[in-house]
C-alpha atoms as a PDB file:
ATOM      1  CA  UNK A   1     -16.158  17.015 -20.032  1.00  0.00           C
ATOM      2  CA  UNK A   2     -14.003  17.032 -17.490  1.00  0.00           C
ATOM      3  CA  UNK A   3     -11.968  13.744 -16.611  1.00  0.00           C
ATOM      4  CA  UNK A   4      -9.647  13.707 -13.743  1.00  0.00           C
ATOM      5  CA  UNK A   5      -7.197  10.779 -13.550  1.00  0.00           C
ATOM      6  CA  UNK A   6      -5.663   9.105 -10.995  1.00  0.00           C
ATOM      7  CA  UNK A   7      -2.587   7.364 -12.081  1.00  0.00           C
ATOM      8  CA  UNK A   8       0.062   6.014  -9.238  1.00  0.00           C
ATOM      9  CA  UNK A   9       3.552   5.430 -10.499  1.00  0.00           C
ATOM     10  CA  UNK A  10       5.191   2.550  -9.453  1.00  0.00           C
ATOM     11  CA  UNK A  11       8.746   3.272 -11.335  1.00  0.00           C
ATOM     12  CA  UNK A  12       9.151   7.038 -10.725  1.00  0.00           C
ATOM     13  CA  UNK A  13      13.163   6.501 -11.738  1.00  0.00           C
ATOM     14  CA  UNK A  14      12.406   5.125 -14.729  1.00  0.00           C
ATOM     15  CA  UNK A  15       8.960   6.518 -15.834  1.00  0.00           C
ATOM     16  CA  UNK A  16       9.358   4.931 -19.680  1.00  0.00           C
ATOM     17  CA  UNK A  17       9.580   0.837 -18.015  1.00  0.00           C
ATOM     18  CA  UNK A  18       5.856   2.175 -16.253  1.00  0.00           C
ATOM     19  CA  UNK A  19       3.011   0.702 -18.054  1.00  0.00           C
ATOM     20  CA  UNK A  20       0.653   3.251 -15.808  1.00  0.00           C
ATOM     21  CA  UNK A  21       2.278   5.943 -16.528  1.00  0.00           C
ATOM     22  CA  UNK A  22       2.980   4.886 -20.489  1.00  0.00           C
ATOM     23  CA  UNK A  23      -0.960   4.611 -20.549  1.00  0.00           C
ATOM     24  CA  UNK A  24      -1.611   7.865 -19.069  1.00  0.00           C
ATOM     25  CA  UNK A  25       1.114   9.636 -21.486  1.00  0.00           C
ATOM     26  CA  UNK A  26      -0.636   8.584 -24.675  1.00  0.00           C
ATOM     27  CA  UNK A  27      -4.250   8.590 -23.540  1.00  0.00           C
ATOM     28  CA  UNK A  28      -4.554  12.061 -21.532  1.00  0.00           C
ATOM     29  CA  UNK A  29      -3.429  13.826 -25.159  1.00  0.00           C
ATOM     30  CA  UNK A  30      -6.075  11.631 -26.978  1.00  0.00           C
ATOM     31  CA  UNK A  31      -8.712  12.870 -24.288  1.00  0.00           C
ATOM     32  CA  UNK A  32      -7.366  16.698 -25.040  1.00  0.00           C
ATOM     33  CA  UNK A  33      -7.825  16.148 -28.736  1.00  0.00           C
ATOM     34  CA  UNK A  34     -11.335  15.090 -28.123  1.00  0.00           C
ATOM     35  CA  UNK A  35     -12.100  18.259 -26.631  1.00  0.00           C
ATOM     36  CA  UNK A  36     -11.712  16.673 -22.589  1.00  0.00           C
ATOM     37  CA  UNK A  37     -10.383  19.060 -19.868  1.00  0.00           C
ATOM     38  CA  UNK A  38      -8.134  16.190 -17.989  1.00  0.00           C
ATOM     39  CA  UNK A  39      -6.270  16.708 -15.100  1.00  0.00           C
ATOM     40  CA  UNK A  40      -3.596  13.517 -13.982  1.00  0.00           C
ATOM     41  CA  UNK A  41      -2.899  13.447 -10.614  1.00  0.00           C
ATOM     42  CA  UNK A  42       0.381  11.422 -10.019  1.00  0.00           C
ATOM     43  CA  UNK A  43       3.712  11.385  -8.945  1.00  0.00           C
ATOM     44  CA  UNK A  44       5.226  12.284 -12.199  1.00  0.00           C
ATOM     45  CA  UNK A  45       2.824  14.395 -15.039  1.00  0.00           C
ATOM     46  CA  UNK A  46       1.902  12.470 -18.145  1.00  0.00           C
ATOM     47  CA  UNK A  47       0.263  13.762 -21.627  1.00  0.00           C
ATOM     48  CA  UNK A  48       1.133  17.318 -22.822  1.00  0.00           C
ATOM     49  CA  UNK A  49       0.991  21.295 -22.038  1.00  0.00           C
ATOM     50  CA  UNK A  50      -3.170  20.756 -22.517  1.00  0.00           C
ATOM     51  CA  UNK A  51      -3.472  18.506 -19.179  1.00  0.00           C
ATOM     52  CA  UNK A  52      -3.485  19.745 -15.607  1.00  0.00           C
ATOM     53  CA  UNK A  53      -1.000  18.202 -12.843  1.00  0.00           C
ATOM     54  CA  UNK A  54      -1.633  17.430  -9.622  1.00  0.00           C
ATOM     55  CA  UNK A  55       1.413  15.868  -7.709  1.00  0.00           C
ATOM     56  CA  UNK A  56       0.698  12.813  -5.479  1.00  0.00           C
ATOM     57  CA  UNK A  57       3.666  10.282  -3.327  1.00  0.00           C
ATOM     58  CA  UNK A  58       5.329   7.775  -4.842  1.00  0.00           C
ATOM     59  CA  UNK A  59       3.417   4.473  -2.950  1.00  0.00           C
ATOM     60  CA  UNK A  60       6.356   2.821  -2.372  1.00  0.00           C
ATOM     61  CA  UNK A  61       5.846  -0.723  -2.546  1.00  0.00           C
ATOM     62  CA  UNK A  62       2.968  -2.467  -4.391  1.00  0.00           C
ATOM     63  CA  UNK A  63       0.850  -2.832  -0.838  1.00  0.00           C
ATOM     64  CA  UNK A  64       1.178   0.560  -0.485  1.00  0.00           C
ATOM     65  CA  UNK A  65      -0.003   1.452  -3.928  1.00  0.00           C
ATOM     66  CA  UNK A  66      -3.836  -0.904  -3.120  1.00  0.00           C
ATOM     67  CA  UNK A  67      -4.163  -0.065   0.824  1.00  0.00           C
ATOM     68  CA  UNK A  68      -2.596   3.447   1.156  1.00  0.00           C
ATOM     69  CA  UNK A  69      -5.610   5.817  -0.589  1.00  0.00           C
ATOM     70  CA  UNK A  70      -5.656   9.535   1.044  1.00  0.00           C
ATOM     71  CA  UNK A  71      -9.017  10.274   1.164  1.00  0.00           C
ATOM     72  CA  UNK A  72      -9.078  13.824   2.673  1.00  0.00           C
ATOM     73  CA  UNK A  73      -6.647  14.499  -0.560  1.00  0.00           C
ATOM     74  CA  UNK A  74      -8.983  12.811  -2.873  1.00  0.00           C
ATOM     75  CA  UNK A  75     -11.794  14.903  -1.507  1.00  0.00           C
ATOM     76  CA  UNK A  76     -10.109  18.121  -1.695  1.00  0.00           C
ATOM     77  CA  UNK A  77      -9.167  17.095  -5.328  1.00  0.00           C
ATOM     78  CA  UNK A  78     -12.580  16.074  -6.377  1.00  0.00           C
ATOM     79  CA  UNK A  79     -13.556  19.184  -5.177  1.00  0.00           C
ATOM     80  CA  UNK A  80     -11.353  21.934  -6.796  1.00  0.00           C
ATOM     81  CA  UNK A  81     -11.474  19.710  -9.951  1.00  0.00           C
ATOM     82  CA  UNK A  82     -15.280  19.329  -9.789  1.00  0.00           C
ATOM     83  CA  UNK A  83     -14.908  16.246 -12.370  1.00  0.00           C
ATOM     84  CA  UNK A  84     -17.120  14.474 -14.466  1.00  0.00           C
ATOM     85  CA  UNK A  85     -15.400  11.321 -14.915  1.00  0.00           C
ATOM     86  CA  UNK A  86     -12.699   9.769 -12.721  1.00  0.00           C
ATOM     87  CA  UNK A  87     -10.305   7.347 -13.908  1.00  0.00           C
ATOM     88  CA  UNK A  88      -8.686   4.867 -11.357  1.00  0.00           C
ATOM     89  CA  UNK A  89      -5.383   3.333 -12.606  1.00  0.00           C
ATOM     90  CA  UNK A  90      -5.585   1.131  -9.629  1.00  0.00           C
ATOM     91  CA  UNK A  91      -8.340  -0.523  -9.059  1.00  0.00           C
ATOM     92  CA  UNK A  92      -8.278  -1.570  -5.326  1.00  0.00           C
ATOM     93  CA  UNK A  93      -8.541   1.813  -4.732  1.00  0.00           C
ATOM     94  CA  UNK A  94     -12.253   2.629  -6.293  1.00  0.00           C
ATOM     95  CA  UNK A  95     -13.578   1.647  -3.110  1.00  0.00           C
ATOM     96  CA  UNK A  96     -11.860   4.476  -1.266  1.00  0.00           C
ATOM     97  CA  UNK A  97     -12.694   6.686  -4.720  1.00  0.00           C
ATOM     98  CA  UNK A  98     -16.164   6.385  -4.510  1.00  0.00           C
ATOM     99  CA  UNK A  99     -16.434   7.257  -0.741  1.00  0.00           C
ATOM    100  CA  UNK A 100     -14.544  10.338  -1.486  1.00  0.00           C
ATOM    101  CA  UNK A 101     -16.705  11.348  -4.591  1.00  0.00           C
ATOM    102  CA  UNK A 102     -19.726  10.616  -2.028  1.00  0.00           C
ATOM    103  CA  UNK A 103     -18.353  13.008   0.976  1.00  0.00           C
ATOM    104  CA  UNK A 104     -17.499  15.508  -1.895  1.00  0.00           C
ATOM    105  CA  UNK A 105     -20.976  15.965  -3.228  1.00  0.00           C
ATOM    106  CA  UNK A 106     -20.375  14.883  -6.561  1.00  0.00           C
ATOM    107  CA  UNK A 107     -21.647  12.502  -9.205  1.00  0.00           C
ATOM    108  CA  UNK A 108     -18.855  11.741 -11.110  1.00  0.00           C
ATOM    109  CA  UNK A 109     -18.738   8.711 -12.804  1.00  0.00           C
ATOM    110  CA  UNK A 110     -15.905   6.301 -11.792  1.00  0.00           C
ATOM    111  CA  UNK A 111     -13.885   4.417 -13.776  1.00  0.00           C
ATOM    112  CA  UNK A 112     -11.458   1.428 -12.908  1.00  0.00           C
ATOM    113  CA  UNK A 113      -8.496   0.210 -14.811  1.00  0.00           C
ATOM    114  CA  UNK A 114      -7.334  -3.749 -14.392  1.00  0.00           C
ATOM    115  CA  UNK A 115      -4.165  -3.155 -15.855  1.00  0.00           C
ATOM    116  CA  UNK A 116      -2.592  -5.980 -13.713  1.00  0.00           C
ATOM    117  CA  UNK A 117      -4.698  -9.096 -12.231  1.00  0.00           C
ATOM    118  CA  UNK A 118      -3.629 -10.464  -9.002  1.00  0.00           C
ATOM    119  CA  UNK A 119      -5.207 -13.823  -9.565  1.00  0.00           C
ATOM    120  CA  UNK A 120      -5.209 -16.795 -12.102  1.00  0.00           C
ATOM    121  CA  UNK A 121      -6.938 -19.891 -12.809  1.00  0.00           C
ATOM    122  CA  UNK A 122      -5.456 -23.140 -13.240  1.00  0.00           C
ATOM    123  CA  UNK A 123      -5.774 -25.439 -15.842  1.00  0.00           C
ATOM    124  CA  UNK A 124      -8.305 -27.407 -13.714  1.00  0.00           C
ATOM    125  CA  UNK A 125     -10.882 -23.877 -13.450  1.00  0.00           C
ATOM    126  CA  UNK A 126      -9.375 -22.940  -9.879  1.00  0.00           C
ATOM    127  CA  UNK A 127      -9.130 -19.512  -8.820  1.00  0.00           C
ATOM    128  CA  UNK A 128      -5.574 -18.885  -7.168  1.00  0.00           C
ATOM    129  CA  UNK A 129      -4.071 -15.463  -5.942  1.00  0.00           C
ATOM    130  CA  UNK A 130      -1.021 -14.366  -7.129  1.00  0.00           C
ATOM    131  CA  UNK A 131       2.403 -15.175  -5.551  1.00  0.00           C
ATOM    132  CA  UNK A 132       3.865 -11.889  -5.957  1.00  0.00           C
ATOM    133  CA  UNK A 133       1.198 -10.418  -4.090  1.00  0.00           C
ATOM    134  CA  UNK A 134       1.295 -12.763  -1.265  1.00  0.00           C
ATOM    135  CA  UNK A 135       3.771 -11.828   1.246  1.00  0.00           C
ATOM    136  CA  UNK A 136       2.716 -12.165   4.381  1.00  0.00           C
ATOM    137  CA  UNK A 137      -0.569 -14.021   3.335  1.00  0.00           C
ATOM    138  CA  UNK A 138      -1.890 -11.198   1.787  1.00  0.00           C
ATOM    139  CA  UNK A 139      -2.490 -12.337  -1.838  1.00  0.00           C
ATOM    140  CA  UNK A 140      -6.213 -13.401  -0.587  1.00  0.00           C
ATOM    141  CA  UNK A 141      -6.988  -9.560   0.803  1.00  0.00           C
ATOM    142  CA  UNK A 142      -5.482  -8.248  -2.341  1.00  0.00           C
ATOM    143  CA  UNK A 143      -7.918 -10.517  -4.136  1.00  0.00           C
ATOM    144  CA  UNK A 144     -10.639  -9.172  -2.062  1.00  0.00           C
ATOM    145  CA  UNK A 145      -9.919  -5.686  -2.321  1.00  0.00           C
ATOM    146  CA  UNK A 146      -9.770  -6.045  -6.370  1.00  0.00           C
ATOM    147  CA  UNK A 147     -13.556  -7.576  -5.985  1.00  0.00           C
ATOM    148  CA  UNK A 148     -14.445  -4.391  -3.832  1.00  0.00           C
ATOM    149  CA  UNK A 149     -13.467  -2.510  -6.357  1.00  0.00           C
ATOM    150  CA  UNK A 150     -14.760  -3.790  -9.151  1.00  0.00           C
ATOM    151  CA  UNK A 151     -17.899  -3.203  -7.165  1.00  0.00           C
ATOM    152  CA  UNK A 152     -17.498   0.161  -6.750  1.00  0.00           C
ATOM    153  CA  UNK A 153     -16.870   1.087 -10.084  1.00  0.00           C
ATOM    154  CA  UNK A 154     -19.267   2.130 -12.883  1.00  0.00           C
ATOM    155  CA  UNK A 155     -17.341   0.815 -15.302  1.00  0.00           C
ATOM    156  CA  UNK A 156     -14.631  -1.448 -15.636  1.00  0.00           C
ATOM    157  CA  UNK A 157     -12.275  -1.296 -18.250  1.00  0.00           C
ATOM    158  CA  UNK A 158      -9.962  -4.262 -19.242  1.00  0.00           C
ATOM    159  CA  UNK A 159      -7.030  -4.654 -21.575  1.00  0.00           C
ATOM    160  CA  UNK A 160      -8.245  -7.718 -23.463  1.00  0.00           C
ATOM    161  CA  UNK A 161     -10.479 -10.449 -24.059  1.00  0.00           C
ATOM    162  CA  UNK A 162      -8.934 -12.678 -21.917  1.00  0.00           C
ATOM    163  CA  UNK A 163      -8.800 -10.357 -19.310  1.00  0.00           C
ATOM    164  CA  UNK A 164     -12.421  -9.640 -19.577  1.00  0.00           C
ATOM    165  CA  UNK A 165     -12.888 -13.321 -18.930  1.00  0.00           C
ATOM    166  CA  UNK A 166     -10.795 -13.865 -16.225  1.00  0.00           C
ATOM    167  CA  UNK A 167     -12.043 -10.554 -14.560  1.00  0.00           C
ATOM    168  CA  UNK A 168     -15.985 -12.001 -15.122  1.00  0.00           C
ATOM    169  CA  UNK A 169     -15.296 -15.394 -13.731  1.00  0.00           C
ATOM    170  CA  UNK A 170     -13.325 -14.093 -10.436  1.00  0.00           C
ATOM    171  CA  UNK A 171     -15.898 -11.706 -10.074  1.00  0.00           C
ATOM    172  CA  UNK A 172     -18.986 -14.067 -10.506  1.00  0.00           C
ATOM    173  CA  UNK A 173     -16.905 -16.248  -7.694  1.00  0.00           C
ATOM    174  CA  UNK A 174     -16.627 -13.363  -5.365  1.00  0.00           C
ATOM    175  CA  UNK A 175     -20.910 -12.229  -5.522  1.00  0.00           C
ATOM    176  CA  UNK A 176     -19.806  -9.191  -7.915  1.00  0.00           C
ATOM    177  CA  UNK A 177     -21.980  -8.145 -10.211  1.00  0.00           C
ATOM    178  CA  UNK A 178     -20.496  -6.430 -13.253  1.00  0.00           C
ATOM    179  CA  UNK A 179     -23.762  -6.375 -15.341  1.00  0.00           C
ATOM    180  CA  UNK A 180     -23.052  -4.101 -17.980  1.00  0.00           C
ATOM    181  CA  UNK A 181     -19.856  -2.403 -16.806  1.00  0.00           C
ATOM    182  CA  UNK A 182     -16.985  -4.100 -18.329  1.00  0.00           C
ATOM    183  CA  UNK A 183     -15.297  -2.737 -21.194  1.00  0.00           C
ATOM    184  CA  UNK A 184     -12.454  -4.028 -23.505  1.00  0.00           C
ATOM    185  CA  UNK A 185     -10.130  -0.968 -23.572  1.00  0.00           C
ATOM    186  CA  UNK A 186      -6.711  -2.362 -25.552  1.00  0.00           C
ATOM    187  CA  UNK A 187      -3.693  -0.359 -24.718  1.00  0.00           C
ATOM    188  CA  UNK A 188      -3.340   2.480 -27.101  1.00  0.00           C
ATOM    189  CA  UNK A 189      -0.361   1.927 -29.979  1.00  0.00           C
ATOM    190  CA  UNK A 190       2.844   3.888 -28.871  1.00  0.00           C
ATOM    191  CA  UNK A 191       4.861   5.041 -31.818  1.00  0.00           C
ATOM    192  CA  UNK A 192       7.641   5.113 -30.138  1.00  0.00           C
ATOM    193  CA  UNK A 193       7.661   1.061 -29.946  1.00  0.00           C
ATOM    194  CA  UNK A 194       6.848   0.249 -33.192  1.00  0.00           C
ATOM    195  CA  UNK A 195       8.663   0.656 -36.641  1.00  0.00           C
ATOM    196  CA  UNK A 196       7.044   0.474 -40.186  1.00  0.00           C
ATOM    197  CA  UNK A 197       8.852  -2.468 -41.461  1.00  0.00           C
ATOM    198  CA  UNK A 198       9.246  -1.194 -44.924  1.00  0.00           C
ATOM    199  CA  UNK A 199      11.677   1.243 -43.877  1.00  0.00           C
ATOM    200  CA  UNK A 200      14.235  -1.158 -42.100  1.00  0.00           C
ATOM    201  CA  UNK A 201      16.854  -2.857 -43.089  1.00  0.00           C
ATOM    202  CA  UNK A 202      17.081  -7.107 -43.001  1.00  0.00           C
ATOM    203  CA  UNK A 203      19.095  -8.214 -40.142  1.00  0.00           C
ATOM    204  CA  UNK A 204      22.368  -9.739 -41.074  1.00  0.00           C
ATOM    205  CA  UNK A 205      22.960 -13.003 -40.638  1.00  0.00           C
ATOM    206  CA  UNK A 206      20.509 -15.900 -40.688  1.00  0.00           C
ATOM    207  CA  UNK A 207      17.483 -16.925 -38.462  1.00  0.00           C
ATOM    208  CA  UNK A 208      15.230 -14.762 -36.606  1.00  0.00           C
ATOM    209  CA  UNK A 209      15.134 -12.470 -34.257  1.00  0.00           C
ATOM    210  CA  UNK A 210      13.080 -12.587 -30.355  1.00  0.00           C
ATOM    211  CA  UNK A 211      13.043 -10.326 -28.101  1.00  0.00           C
ATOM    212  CA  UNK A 212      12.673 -11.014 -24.435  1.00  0.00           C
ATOM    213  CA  UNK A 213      11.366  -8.220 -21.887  1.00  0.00           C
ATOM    214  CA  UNK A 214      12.970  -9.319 -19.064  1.00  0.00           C
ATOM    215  CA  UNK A 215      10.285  -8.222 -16.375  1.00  0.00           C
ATOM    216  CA  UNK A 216       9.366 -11.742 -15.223  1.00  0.00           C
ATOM    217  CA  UNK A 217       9.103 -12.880 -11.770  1.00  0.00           C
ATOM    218  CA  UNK A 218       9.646 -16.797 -11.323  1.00  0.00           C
ATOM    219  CA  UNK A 219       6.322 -17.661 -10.942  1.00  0.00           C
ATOM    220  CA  UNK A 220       5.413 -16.276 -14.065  1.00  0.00           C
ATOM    221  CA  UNK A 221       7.830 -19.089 -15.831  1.00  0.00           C
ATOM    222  CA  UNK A 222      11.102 -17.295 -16.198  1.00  0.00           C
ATOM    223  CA  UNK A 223      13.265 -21.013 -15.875  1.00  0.00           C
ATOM    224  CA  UNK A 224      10.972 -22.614 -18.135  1.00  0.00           C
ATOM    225  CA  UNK A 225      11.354 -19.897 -20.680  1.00  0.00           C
ATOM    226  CA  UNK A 226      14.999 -19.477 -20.215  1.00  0.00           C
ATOM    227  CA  UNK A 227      15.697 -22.975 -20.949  1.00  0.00           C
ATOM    228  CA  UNK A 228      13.818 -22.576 -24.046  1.00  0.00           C
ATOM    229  CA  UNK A 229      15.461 -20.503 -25.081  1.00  0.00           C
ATOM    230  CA  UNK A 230      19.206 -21.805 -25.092  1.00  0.00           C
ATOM    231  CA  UNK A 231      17.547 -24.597 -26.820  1.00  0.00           C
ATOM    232  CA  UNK A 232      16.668 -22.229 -29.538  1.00  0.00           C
ATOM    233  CA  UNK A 233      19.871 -20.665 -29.836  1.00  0.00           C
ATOM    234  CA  UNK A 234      22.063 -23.540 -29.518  1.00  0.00           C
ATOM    235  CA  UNK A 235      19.611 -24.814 -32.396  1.00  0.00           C
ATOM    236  CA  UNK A 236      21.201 -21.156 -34.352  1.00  0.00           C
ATOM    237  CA  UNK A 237      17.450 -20.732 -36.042  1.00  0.00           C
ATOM    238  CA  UNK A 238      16.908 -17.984 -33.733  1.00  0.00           C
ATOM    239  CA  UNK A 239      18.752 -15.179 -32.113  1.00  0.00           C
ATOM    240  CA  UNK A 240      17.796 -13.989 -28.851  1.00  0.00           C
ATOM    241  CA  UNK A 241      17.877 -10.331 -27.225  1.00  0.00           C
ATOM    242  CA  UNK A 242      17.147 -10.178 -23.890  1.00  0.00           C
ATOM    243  CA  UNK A 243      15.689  -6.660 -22.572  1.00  0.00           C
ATOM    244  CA  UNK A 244      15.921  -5.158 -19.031  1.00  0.00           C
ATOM    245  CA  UNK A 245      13.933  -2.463 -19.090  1.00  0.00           C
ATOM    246  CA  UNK A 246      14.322  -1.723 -15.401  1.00  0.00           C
ATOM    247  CA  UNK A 247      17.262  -1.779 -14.269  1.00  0.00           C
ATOM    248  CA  UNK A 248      18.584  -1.007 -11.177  1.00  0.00           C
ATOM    249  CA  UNK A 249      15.010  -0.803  -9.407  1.00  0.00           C
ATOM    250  CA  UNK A 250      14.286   1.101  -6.209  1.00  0.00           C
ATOM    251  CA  UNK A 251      15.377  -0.310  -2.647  1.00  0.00           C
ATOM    252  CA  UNK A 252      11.797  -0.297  -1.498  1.00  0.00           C
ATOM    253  CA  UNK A 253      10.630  -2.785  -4.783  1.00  0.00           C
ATOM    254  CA  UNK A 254      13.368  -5.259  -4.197  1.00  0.00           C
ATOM    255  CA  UNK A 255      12.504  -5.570  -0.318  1.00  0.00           C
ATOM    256  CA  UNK A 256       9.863  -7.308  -1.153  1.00  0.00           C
ATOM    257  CA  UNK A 257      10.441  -9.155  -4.032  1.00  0.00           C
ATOM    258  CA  UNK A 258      13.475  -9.491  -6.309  1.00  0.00           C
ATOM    259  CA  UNK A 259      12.709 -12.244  -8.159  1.00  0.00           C
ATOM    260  CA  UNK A 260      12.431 -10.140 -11.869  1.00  0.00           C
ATOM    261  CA  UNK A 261      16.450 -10.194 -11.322  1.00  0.00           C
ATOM    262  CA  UNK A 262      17.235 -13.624 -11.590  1.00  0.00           C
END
């Protein structure tokens, strides 16, 4: 089988604080293992030795990244690579995908990755678009072009439960029929997060121990949570390390929005 993946990278400076790319780098080596030729095509490679490389652009921004698909390159790709699966790490852009498998003669089958879901309901059942997204009024064509490509997707692979639910009710608002396509596809383990807790040493000093990945923008609840949090501390049950896995982020991502740094 031959799979060829499309991954774009959103944090080329700082490939290890990219959840695409993280994905890519643990699952394109667990595709080789199974006995999968893969090919990533991206900005930066991902997996091992075993996987081909085919270098793409850096989007840019995150509109760039849903609304900026090259199709003559996709069909030239499609066609030297002569794939029997294609994976879409960005879902808006199955739409474009498909029309390029189509004008390249093949009958790959196309798969779409919601790693990130610009929408969310309210308490209340409403359907809202996600501020981040929005600039410009966009957030509602963004939400639109994740429906198209949902569409044009064979399958469509989610990260979790909840995300399969949220993904079936948007998608039952917006005509979509997923039928049998969606998938719950957790995020593989990376070793290099975890630690076998037998083999470390208790923490001196008393209380627990959170840890807080700052990569929050303010609509997500970052005030909320940070007040929380000096509560906690002040309370000295709990000790607090804050995480910036980002840090200084490209020109072109703050433009737009550079709310993760407050």
């Amino acid at each position: 089988m031959r799979v060829l993946y499309l991954l774009n990278i959103s944090n080329p400076d700082r490939l290890s604080a990219d959840s695409g790319w993280v994905f890519a780098d643990l699952l394109a080596p667990a595709l080789a293992d199974a006995g999968a030729e893969v090919t990533v095509a991206a900005p930066a490679p991902a997996g091992d030795a075993r996987c081909g490389f085919h270098q793409t652009k850096v989007p840019g921004t995150k509109y760039r990244a849903r609304f900026s698909a090259d199709i003559d390159e996709l069909v030239a790709l499609i066609r030297a690579e002569k794939p029997d699966v294609v994976v879409a790490n960005q879902i808006e852009e199955a739409p474009a995908i498909r029309s390029a498998l189509l004008e390249a003669g093949s009958n790959a089958l196309l798969a779409g990755y919601c790693h990130y879901l610009p929408f969310s309901f309210t308490g209340g059942g409403q359907l809202q678009v996600d501020p981040s997204l929005n600039d410009a009024g966009l957030g509602r064509t963004v939400l639109l072009a994740f429906a198209a490509g949902l569409a044009a997707c064979d399958r469509v692979l989610v990260h979790s439960s909840t995300a399969a639910s949220w993904v079936s009710a948007a998608a039952t608002r917006m005509t979509v029929d997923l039928d049998e396509k969606l998938r719950v596809v957790p995020a593989p383990r990376d070793e290099r997060l975890v630690r076998d807790p037998a083999t470390m040493q208790p923490a001196s000093g008393a209380g627990a121990i959170g840890v807080y990945n700052h990569r929050l923008y303010a609509h997500y609840g970052t005030g909320q949570f940070v007040g929380l949090a000096r509560d906690l501390v002040a309370s000295g049950t709990v000790r607090l390390r804050v995480m910036d896995l980002f840090g200084q982020r490209r020109a072109e991502r703050k433009g737009l929005d550079d709310s993760p740094r407050c």
